[in-house]
Protein backbone atom coordinates (compact mmCIF):
# COMPACT_ATOMS: atom_id res chain seq x y z
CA UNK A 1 1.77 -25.24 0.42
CA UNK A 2 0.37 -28.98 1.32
CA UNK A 3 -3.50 -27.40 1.80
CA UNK A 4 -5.38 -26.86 -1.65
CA UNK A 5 -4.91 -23.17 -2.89
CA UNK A 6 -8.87 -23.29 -2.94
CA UNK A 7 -9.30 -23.99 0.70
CA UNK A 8 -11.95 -21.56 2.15
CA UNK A 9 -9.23 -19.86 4.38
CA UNK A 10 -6.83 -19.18 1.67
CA UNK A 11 -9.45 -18.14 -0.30
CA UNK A 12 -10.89 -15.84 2.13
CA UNK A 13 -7.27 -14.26 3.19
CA UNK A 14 -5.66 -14.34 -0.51
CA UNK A 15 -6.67 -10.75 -1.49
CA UNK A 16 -5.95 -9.00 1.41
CA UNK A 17 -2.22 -11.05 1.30
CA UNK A 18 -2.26 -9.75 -2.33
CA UNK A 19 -3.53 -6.55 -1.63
CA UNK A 20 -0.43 -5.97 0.87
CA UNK A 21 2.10 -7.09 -1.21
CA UNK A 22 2.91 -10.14 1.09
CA UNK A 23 3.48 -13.75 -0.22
CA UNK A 24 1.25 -17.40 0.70
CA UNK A 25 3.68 -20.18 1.18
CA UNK A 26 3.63 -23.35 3.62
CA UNK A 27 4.46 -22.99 7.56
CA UNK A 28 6.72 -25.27 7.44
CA UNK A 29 8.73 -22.42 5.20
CA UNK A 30 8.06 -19.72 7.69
CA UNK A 31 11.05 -17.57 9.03
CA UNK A 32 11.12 -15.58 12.36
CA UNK A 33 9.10 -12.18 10.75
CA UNK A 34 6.34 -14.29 8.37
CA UNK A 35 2.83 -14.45 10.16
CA UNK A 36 1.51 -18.03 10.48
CA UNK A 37 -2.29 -18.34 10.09
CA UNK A 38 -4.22 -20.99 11.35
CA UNK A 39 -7.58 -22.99 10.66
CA UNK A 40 -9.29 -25.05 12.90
CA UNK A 41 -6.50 -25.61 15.41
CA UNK A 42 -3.33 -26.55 12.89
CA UNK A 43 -1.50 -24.58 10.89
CA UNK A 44 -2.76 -23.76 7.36
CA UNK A 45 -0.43 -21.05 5.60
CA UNK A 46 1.73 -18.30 6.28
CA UNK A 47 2.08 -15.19 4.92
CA UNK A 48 5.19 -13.27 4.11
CA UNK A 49 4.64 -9.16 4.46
CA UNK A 50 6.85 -7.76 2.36
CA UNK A 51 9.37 -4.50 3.26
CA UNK A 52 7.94 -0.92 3.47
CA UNK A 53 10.16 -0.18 0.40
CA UNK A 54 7.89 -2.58 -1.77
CA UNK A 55 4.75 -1.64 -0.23
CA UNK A 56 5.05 2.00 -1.00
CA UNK A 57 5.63 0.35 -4.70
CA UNK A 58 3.17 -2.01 -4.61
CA UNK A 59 0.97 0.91 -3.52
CA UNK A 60 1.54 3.20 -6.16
CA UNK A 61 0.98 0.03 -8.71
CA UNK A 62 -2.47 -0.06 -7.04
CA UNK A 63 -3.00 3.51 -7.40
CA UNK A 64 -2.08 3.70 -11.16
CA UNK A 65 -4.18 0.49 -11.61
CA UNK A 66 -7.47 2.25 -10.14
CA UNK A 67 -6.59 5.56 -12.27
CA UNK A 68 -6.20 3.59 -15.55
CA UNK A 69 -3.13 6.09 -16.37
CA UNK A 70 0.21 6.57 -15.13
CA UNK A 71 0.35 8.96 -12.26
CA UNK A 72 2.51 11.41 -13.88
CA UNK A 73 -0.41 11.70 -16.13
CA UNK A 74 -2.93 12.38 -13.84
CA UNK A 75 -3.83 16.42 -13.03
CA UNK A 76 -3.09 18.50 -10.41
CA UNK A 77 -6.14 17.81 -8.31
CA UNK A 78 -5.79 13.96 -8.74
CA UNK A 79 -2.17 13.98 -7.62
CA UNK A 80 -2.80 16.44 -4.64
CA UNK A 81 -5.60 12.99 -4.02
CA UNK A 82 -3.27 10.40 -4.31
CA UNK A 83 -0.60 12.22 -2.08
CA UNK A 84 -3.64 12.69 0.24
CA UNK A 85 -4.09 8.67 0.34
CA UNK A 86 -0.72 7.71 0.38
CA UNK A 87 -0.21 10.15 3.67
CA UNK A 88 -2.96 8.21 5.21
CA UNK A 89 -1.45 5.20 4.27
CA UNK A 90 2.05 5.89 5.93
CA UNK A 91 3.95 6.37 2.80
CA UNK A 92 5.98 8.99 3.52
CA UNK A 93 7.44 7.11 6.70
CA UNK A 94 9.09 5.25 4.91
CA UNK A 95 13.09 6.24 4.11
CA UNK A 96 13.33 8.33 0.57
CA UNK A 97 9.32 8.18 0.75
CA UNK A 98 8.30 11.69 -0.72
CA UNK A 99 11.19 11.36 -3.51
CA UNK A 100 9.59 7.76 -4.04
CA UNK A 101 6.40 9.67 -4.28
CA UNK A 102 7.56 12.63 -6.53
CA UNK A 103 9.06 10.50 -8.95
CA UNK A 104 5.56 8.42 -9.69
CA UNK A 105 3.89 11.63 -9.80
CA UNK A 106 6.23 13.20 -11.96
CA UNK A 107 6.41 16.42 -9.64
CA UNK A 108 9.59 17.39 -7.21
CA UNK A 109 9.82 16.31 -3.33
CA UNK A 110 9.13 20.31 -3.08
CA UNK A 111 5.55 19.75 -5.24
CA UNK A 112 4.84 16.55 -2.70
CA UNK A 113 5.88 18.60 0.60
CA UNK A 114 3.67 21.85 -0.89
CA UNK A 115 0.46 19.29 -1.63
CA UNK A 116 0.89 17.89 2.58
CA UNK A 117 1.54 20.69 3.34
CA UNK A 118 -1.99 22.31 1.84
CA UNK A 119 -3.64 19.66 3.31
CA UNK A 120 -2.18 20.34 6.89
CA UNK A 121 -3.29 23.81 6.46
CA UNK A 122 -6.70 23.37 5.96
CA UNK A 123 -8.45 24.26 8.82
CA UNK A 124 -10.71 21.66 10.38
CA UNK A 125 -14.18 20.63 8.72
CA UNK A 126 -13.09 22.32 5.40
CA UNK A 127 -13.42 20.75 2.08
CA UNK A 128 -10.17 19.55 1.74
CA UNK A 129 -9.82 18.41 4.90
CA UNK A 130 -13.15 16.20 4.23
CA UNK A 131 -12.15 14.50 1.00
């Protein structure tokens, strides 16, 4: 990038960029699907996103981070939660998503399906639908 990595904009967009996965670089580098971000009229940075494949990984990186364990480790409660917030997040739109999923947790794709499936279950206003 030409612009200082300190610049106020980069330094106000560079952890949600890292928090997605995606990647800073000059606009001048910028392909058809990178998203070009201006500041005061000219172009400053752009940003590439990455695929849906890495973001479910980057995800689960996130989620192991905030745990302090690996998710295999975690119990059955805190798994059932992290399927909970990966559902919300669109993970399991994503091709081979739940076996993705299972394989983090340490569970099988039937485990994942069984904890989204509780949680569809739930009736309205319940606990579990709450959390």
């Amino acid at each position: 990038m030409t612009e200082p990595r300190d610049h106020p904009f980069v330094t106000a967009v560079k952890p949600l960029v890292d928090a997605m996965g995606g990647e800073l670089m000059d606009p001048a580098l910028a392909q058809p699907d990178d998203v070009v971000l201006s500041w005061e009229g000219r172009e400053l940075l752009a940003v590439r996103l990455p695929q849906l494949s890495e973001s479910l990984d980057h995800i689960l990186a996130a989620l192991e981070r905030r745990h302090g364990v690996p998710l295999a480790q975690l119990d059955r409660k805190s798994k059932q939660d992290v399927v909970r917030i990966l559902e919300a997040r669109g993970a399991f739109s994503v091709r081979h998503g739940v076996e993705t999923v299972a394989g983090a947790l340490g569970v099988s794709r039937f485990t994942v399906y069984n904890y989204l499936n509780r949680d569809a279950g739930a009736p309205k206003g319940s606990k579990s639908s709450q959390e």
